[in-house]
Structure formats: structure tokens, C-alpha cells
Protein backbone atom coordinates (compact mmCIF):
# COMPACT_ATOMS: atom_id res chain seq x y z
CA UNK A 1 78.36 46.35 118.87
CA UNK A 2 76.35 49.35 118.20
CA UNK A 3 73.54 51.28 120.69
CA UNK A 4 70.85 49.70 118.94
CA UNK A 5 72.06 46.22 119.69
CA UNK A 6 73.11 46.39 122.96
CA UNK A 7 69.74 48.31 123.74
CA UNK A 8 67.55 45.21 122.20
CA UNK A 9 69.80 42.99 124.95
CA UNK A 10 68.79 45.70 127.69
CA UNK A 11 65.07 45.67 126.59
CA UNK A 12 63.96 43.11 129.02
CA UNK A 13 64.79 44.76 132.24
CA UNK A 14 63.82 48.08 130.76
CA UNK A 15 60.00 46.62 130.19
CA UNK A 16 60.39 45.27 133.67
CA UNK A 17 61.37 48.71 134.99
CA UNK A 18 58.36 50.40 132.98
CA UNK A 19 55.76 47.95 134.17
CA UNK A 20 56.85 48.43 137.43
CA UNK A 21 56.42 52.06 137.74
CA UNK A 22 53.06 51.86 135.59
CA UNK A 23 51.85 49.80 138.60
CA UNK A 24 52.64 52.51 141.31
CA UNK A 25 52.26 55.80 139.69
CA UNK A 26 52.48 58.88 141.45
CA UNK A 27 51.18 62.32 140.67
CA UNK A 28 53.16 65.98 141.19
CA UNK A 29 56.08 66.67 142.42
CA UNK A 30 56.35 64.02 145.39
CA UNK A 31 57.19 60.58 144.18
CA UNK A 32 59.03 58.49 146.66
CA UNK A 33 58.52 55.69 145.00
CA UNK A 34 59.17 56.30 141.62
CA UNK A 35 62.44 58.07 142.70
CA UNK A 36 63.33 54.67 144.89
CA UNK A 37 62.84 52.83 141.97
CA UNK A 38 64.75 55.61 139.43
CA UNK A 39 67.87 55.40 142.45
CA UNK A 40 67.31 51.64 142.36
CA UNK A 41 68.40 51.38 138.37
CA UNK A 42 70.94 53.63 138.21
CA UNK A 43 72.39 51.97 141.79
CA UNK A 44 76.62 50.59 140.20
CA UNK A 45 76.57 52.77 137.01
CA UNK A 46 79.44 55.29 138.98
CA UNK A 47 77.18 58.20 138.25
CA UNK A 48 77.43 61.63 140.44
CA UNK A 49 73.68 61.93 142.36
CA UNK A 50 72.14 64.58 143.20
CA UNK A 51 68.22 64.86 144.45
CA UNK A 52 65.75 67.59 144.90
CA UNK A 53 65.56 69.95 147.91
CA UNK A 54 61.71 70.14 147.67
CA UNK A 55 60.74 67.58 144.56
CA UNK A 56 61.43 64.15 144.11
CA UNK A 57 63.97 64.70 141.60
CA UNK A 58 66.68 62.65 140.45
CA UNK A 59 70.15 64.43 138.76
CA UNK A 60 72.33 61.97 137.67
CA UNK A 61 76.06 62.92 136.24
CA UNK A 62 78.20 60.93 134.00
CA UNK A 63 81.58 61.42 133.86
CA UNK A 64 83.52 60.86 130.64
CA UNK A 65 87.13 59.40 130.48
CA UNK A 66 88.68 62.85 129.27
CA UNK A 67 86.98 66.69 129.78
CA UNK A 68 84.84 67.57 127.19
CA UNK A 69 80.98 69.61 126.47
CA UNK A 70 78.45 68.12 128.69
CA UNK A 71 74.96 67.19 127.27
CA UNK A 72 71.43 66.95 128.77
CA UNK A 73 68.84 63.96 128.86
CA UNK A 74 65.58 64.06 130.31
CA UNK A 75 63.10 62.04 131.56
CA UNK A 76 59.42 62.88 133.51
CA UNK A 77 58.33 60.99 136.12
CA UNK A 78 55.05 62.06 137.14
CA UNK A 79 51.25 60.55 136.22
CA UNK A 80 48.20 61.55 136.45
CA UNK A 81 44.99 61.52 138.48
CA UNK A 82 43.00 59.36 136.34
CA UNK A 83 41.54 56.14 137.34
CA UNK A 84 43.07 53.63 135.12
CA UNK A 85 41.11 51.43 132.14
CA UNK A 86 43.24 49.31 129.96
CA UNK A 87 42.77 46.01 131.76
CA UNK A 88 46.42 45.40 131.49
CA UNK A 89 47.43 42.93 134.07
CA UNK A 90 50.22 45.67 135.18
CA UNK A 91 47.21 48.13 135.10
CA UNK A 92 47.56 51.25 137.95
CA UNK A 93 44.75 50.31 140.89
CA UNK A 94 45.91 53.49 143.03
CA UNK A 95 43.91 55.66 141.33
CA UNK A 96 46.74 57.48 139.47
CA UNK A 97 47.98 56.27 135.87
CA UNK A 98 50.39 56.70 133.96
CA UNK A 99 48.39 57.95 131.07
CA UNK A 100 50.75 59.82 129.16
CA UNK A 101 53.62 57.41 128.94
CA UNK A 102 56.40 58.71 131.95
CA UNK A 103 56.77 55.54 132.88
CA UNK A 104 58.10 54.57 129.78
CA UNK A 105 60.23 57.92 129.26
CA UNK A 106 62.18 56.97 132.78
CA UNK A 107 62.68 53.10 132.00
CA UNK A 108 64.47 54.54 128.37
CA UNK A 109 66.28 56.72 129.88
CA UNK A 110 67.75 54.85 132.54
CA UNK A 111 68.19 52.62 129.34
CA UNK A 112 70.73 55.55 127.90
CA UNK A 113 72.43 55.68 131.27
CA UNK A 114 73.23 52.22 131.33
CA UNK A 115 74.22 52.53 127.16
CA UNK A 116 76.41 55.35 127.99
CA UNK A 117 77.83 54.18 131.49
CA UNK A 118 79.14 51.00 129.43
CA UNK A 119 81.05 53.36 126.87
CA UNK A 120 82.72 55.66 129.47
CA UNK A 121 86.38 54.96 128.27
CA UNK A 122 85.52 56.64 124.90
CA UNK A 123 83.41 59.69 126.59
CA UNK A 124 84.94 63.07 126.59
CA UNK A 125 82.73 64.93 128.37
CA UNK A 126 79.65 64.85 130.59
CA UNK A 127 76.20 63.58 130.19
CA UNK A 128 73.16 64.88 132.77
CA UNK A 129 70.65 62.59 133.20
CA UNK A 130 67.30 64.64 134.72
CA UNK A 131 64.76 62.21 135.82
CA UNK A 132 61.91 65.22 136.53
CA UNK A 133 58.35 65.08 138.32
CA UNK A 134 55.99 67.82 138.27
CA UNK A 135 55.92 68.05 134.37
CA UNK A 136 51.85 67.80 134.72
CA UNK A 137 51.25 69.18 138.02
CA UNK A 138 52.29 72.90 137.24
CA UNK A 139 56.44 73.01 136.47
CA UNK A 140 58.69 70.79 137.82
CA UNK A 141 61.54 71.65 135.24
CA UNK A 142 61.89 75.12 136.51
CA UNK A 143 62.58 73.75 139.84
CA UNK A 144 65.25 71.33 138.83
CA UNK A 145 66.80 74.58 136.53
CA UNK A 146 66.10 76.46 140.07
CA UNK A 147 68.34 73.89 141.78
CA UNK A 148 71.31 73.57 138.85
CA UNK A 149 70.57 70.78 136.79
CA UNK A 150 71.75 72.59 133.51
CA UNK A 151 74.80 73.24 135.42
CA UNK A 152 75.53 70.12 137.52
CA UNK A 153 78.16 68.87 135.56
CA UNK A 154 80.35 72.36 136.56
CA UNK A 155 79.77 73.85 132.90
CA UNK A 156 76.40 74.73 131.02
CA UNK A 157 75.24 71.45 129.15
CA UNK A 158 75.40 72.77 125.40
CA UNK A 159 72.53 70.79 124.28
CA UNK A 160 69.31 69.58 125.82
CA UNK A 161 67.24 66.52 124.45
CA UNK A 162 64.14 64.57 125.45
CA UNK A 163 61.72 61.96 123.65
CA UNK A 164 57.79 61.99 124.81
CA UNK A 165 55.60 58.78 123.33
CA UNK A 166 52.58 59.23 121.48
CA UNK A 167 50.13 57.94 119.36
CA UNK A 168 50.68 56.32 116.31
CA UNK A 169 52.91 53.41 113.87
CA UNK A 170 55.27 51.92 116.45
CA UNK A 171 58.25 52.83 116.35
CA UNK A 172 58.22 56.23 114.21
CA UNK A 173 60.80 59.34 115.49
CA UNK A 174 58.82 62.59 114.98
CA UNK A 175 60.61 66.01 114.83
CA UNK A 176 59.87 69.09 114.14
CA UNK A 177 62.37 71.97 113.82
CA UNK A 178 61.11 75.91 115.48
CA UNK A 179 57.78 75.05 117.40
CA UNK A 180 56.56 71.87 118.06
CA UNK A 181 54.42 72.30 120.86
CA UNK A 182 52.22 75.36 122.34
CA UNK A 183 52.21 77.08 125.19
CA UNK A 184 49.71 76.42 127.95
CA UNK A 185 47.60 79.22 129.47
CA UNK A 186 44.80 79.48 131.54
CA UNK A 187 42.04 82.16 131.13
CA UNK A 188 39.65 82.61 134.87
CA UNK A 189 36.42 84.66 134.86
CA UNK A 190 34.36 85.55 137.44
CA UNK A 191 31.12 87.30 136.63
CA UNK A 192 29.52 89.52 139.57
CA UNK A 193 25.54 89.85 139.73
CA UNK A 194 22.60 90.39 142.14
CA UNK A 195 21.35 87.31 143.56
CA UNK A 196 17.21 86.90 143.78
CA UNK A 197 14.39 84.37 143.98
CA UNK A 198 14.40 82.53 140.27
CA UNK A 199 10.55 83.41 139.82
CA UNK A 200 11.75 87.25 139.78
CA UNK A 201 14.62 87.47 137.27
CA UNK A 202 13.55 91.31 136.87
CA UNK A 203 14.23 92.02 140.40
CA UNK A 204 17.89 90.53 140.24
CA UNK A 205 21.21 90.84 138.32
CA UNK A 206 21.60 87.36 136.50
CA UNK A 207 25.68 86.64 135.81
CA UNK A 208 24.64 83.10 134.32
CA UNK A 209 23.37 84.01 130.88
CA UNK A 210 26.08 86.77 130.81
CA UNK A 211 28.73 83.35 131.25
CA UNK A 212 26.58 81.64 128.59
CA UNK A 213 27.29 84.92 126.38
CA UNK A 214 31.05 85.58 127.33
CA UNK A 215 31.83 81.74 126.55
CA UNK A 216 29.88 82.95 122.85
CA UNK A 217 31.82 85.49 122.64
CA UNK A 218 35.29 83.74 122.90
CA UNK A 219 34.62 81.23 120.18
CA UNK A 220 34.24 84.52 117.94
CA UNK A 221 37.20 86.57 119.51
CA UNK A 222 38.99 83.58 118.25
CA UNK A 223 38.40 83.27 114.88
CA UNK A 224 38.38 86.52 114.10
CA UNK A 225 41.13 88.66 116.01
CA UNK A 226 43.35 85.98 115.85
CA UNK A 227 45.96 85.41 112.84
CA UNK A 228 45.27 81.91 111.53
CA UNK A 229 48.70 81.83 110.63
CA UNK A 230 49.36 81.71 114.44
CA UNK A 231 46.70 79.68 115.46
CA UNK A 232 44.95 79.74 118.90
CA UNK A 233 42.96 76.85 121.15
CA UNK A 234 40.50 78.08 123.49
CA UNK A 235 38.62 75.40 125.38
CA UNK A 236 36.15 76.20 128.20
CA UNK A 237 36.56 73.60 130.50
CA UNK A 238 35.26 74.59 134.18
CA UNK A 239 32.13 76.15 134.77
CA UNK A 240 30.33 77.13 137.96
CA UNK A 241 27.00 78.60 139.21
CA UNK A 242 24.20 78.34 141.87
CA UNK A 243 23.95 75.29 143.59
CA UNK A 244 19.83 75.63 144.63
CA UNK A 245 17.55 75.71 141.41
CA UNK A 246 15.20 78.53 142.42
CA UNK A 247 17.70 80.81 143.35
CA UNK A 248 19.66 83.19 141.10
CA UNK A 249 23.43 83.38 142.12
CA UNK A 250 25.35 86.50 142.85
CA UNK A 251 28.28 85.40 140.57
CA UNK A 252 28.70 82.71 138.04
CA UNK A 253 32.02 81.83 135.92
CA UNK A 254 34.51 79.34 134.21
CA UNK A 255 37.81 78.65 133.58
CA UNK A 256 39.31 77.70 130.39
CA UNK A 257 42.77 76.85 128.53
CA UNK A 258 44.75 78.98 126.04
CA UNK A 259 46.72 77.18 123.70
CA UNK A 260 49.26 79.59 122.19
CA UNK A 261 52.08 79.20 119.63
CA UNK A 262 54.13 82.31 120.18
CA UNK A 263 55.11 85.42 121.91
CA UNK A 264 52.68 87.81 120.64
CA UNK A 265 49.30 85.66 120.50
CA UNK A 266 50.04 85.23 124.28
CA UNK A 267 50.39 89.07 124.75
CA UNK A 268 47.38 89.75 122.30
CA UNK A 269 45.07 87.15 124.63
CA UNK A 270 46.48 89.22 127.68
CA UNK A 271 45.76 92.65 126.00
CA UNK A 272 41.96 92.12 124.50
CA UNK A 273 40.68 89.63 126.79
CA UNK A 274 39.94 91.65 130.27
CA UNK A 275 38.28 94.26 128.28
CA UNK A 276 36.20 91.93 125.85
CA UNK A 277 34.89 90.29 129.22
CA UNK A 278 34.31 93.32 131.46
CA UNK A 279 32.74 95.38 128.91
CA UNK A 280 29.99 92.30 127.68
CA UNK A 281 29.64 91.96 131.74
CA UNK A 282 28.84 95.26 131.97
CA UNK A 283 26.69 95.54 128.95
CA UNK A 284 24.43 93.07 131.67
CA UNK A 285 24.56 95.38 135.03
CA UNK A 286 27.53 92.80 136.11
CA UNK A 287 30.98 93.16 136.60
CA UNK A 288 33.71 90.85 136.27
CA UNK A 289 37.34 89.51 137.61
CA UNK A 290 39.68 88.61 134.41
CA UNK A 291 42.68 86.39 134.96
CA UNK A 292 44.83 85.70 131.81
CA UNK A 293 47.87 83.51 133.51
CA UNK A 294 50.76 82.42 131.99
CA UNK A 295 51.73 79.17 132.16
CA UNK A 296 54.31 77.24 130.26
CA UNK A 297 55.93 78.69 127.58
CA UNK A 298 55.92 77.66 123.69
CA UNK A 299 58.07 74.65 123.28
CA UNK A 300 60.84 75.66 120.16
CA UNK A 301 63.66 73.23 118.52
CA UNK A 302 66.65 75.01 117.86
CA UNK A 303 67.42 74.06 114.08
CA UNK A 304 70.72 72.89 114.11
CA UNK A 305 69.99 70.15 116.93
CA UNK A 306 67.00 69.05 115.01
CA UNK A 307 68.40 68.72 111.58
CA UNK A 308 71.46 66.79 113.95
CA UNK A 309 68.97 64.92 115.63
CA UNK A 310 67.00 63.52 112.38
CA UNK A 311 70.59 62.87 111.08
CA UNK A 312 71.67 60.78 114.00
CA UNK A 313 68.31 59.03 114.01
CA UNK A 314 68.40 58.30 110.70
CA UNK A 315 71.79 56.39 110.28
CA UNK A 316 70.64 54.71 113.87
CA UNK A 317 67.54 53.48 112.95
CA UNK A 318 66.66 54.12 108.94
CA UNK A 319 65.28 56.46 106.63
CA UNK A 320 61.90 55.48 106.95
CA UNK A 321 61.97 55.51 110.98
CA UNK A 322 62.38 59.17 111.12
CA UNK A 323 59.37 61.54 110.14
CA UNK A 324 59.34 65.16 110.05
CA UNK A 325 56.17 66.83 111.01
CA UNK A 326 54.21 69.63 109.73
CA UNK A 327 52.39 71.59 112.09
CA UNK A 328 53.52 71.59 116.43
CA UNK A 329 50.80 69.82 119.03
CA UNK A 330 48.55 72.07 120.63
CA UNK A 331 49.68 70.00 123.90
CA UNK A 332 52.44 71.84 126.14
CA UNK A 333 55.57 70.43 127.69
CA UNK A 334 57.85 72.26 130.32
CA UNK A 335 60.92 70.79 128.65
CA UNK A 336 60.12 74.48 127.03
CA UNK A 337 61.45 75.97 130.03
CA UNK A 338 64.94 73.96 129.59
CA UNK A 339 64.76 74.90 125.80
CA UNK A 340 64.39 79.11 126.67
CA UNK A 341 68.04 78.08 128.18
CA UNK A 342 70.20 75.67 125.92
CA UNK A 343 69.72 74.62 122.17
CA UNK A 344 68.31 71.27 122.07
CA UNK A 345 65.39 69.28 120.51
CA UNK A 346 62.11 67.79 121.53
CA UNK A 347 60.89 65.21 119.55
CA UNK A 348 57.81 62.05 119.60
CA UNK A 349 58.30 58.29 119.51
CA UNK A 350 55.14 56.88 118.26
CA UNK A 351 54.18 53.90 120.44
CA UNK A 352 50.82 52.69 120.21
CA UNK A 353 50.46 48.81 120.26
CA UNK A 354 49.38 46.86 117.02
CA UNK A 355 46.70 45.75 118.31
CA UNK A 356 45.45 49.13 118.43
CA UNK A 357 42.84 50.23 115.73
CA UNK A 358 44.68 52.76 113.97
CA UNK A 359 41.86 55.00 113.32
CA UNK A 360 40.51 54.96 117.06
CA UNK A 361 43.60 55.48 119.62
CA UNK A 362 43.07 56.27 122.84
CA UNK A 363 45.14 59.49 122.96
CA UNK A 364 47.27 60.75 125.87
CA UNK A 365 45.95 61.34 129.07
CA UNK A 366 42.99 58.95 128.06
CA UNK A 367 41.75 55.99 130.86
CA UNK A 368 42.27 53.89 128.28
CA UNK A 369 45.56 55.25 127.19
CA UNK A 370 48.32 51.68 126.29
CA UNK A 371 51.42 51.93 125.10
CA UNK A 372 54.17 49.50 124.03
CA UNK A 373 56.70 49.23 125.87
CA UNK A 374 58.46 47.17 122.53
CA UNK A 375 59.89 50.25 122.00
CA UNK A 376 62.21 50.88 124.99
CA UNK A 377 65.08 49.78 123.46
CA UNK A 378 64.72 51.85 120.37
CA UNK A 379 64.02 55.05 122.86
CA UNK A 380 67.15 54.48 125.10
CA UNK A 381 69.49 54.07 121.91
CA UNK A 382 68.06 57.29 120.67
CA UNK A 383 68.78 59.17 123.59
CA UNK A 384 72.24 57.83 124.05
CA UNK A 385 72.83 58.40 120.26
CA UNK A 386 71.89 62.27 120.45
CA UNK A 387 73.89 62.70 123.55
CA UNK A 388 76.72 60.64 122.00
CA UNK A 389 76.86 63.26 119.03
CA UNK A 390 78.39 65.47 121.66
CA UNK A 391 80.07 63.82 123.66
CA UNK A 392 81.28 60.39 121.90
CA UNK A 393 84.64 59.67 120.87
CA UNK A 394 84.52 57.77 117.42
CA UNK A 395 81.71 55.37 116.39
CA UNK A 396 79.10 53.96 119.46
């Protein structure tokens, strides 16, 4: 019996398990109740647990019949504050949702637990199972890294693998070897007038057309300073003023994010930006406070594991199940932080309903975000397939 098949007989509980957590979701790094229900599935599979000292996380060991390499799996937990609306009848009503599909990532790979728990006697090794919050809320995959989790089963896991869904033909692997996702930045400015009475602009210092002319002034820094071969997304997304329309404020501003695909762009953003703002502010009679802060790091596939990983997906599932992208998402992921430590992959399942009108999906992170759970099956038999490539003894 091979992964695939015994995952289409698991698929059942695993939608179960997914609709379940899509009806509680819970946002950062405290999930009680997702963890329960994470603890819950995993409860008679004889796997070593460990949880987090200050995070809801969930590190789950399996031991192999004989010593061997130990391999990583992981799985987010957290969702988002948006207010759910898809209608489903499993639909969030706690004003969280599980827009961007971590529900389903911790139902498949409890899926892989189970697939791999059942094939112990012909394990040599170890397989980590990290079942991670915080992956939206600022970093929760440092903190499990923090507390050992690339070291829990007593060596360094020498690989590191995790599937994210995504828009698009159900059921469709996407990899991409070197960068696949960027990093996410965030850029803070604070301009610093002379408040007055808005009949008597002359008498003050106004920072609010000096924002308007800053935010201007990005758009161009972008397409010109920066190498389109190493393309960067700059998106003002906060802005703030007065509050009272005949006033002038003393300081205006806005917030945006940085999208970055390597190293230098990152370093070039921190170098040019302060002084592109502060001198334009000044230009106006205004000053200004420039924060360029790093957040998570470029997301990079090692190229061994990916060309593995396409292999291994491709005698799994077919040729035509397995695509290999051209150009990385401009969307982070702080499974970055566990690829800066250990080779591994990152890599899409596409898992938008058919019902869906191909040519208008709700993307991630959308209210009206759906996705099939129809693929669980197929994602736990992936996961247990990569980490089997390590760790297997013979065929699955």
C-alpha cells in the first residue's frame, strides 16, 4: 500500500480535523485551542512532545526503528484577524479566519504523522513534526528555533520541508528552486511640521503635502534606483494626519511594506531611504523620523532538496501534478528563518475549489478566501514522501 493510498483512507478525519480548526481560529502566538486540538490528533501515535515555553507550539518527535538523519516537517497554526465571508457552513464567526489556509497545513500534517507513525518498523531515523503559530503575527519560527526544534531529535535535522496552499488548479505541487518568496520589510515615516489654523497655511509648517510628495517620491525611487533584475514592492499602506479639518497638524506620516528578494536590495532600501526622506522633508521646513526595519528574511530553496523534492513528487503523484515556477511570490514566509539554518524546500499546493471562477480567486488573506480541503490527502502523502526520502527504509 503506498502513501498516497493510505492517505485517501485518512482523508476523512483529516477534513474533519481542518473544518474543525477553520471554525475556531486563533490569531498570534497564543492558540490554546488549536494546540488542544493539534495534541488531540497526534494523542496514541508514540511520538516524543514537546510544547512552547511562551507560544502555543507543538514539537512532535518520531522515532524510527534503527538511528538514522532526522528530517523536519512543518506546519502553521495561526489565522488572521479578518472577519470571515465565504458562507461556508464551517465558516469562522469569532472574528478571526483562517484566510490563508493553516488550518489545512496542520490537518496534512498531522496526516504525515499518522502516515509515518504507521511505517515506524522501516524508519531509520527521526522525523520532527513543528506545528508553529505566530507565522503572521511577527515570527513564531524563530521562537520554536529559539527553543530547539531543529535540534529536538538530539542531532540537527538535515533537511527542512513545508507545503503552504494557494490559489489555483487543485491539486498542482509548485516549486521553485533559489528564491521563491521575498522578504518582508516595513518602511515608518514620520514627518515633523508647525501646526496652525487651516485658513493661514503661510503662517504654519504643513508635513501633509510633504507625505503626499514623499509617497511620490517612492514610486520613482523604485523604478529607477532599483535593478529590475531584483525587483522591489513598495506599498504604502498606513497613513495618518490631523484629526480636526481646520487645523494643520504638527506631523503627518505613513507606513508602508518592502518587498525584497535579496541581500543587497534590502541593504540598498536601508542605505538611500532615510536620506531620500529627510532631505525632500527638509526641502519643506520639516524634518523627519526614518525607520527601515527588517523583518523576515528572503525565503531560498536549496537546489538539491528541490530538484529531490519535484523528483519524489513526481513518481508520487505524476508528471503533470508537479509544476515548476518561474518567478518567487512577493508574499513572505518565516519558514525563511528555518531555511537560513538547514537545506530544505518550500513549495505551493494549489487548492482552490472547482467551483471557483478561475479567472477571479479570492487570493490569500481575502474574506472570501475557500479552499478545498479535497486535497488533504494528497498534502499529507507529500510531506511524508519528502521526509521519507531521508529517512525511509525501502519503498513507502
Amino acid at each position: 500500500m503506498t502513501l498516497h493510498d493510505d492517505a485517501a483512507r485518512l482523508q476523512p478525519e483529516l477534513v474533519e480535523l481542518r473544518r474543525r480548526l477553520h471554525r475556531i481560529p486563533e490569531p498570534g502566538f497564543d492558540l490554546p485551542l488549536t494546540q488542544r486540538a493539534v495534541l488531540d490528533a497526534i494523542d496514541g501515535l508514540g511520538l516524543e512532545i514537546t510544547t512552547g515555553s511562551d507560544l502555543s507550539s507543538v514539537t512532535a518527535v518520531l522515532r524510527g526503528a534503527t538511528d538514522g538523519p532526522s528530517v523536519l516537517l512543518r506546519g502553521d497554526m495561526d489565522a488572521l484577524a479578518i472577519v470571515e465571508e465565504t458562507g461556508l457552513e464551517y465558516a469562522s464567526a469569532n472574528g478571526a479566519m483562517h484566510a490563508c489556509g493553516h488550518d489545512l497545513h496542520v490537518a496534512g500534517l498531522v496526516g504525515a504523522a499518522r502516515l509515518l507513525a504507521g511505517r515506524r518498523d522501516r524508519i531509520a531515523g527521526s522525523v520532527v513534526f513543528m506545528f508553529q503559530p505566530g507565522e503572521e503575527a511577527g515570527g513564531g519560527a524563530p521562537l520554536m528555533i529559539r527553543d530547539g526544534v531543529l535540534d529536538a531529535a538530539g542531532t540537527r535535522v538535515e533537511a527542512a520541508y513545508g507545503i503552504h496552499v494557494g490559489p489555483g488548479a487543485r491539486g498542482t505541487f509548485q516549486l521553485k528552486s533559489g528564491t521563491i518568496m521575498a522578504g518582508a520589510n516595513v518602511l515608518r515615516v514620520r514627518v515633523h511640521g508647525r501646526g496652525g489654523h487651516g485658513s493661514r497655511p503661510q503662517q504654519a509648517v504643513d508635513p501633509v503635502p510633504v507625505v503626499a510628495e514623499l509617497i511620490l517620491a517612492l514610486q520613482s525611487w523604485v523604478t529607477r534606483r532599483i535593478d529590475v533584475f531584483d525587483p522591489v514592492v513598495l506599498s504604502v499602506t498606513t497613513l495618518f494626519a490631523g484629526e480636526i479639518t481646520n487645523v494643520i497638524p504638527e506631523d503627518a506620516g505613513f507606513a508602508a511594506t518592502l518587498r525584497t528578494l535579496s541581500e543587497a536590495s534590502i541593504a540598498q532600501a536601508q542605505a538611500e531611504l532615510p536620506p531620500l526622506i529627510e532631505r525632500i522633508a527638509a526641502a519643506h521646513g520639516c524634518t523627519a523620523d526614518v525607520e527601515v526595519i527588517v523583518g523576515y528574511p528572503v525565503t531560498v530553496n536549496t537546489v538539491e532538496e528541490t530538484a529531490a523534492a519535484a523528483a519524489v513528487l513526481r513518481a508520487e503523484f505524476g508528471e503533470d501534478r508537479v509544476e515548476e515556477i518561474d518567478a518567487p511570490w512577493m508574499a513572505s514566509e518565516d519558514f525563511s528563518f528555518v531555511l537560513r539554518e538547514v537545506p530544505g524546500t518550500f513549495l505551493f499546493l494549489c487548492a482552490t475549489p472547482p467551483d471557483v471562477d478561475q479567472d477571479d480567486i479570492p487570493m490569500n488573506h481575502s474574506p472570501h478566501a475557500r479552499f478545498d480541503d479535497a486535497v488533504l490527502g494528497d498534502q499529507a502523502a507529500a510531506l511524508a514522501a519528502l521526509a521519507w526520502r531521508h529517512v525511509g527504509v525501502g519503498d513507502a
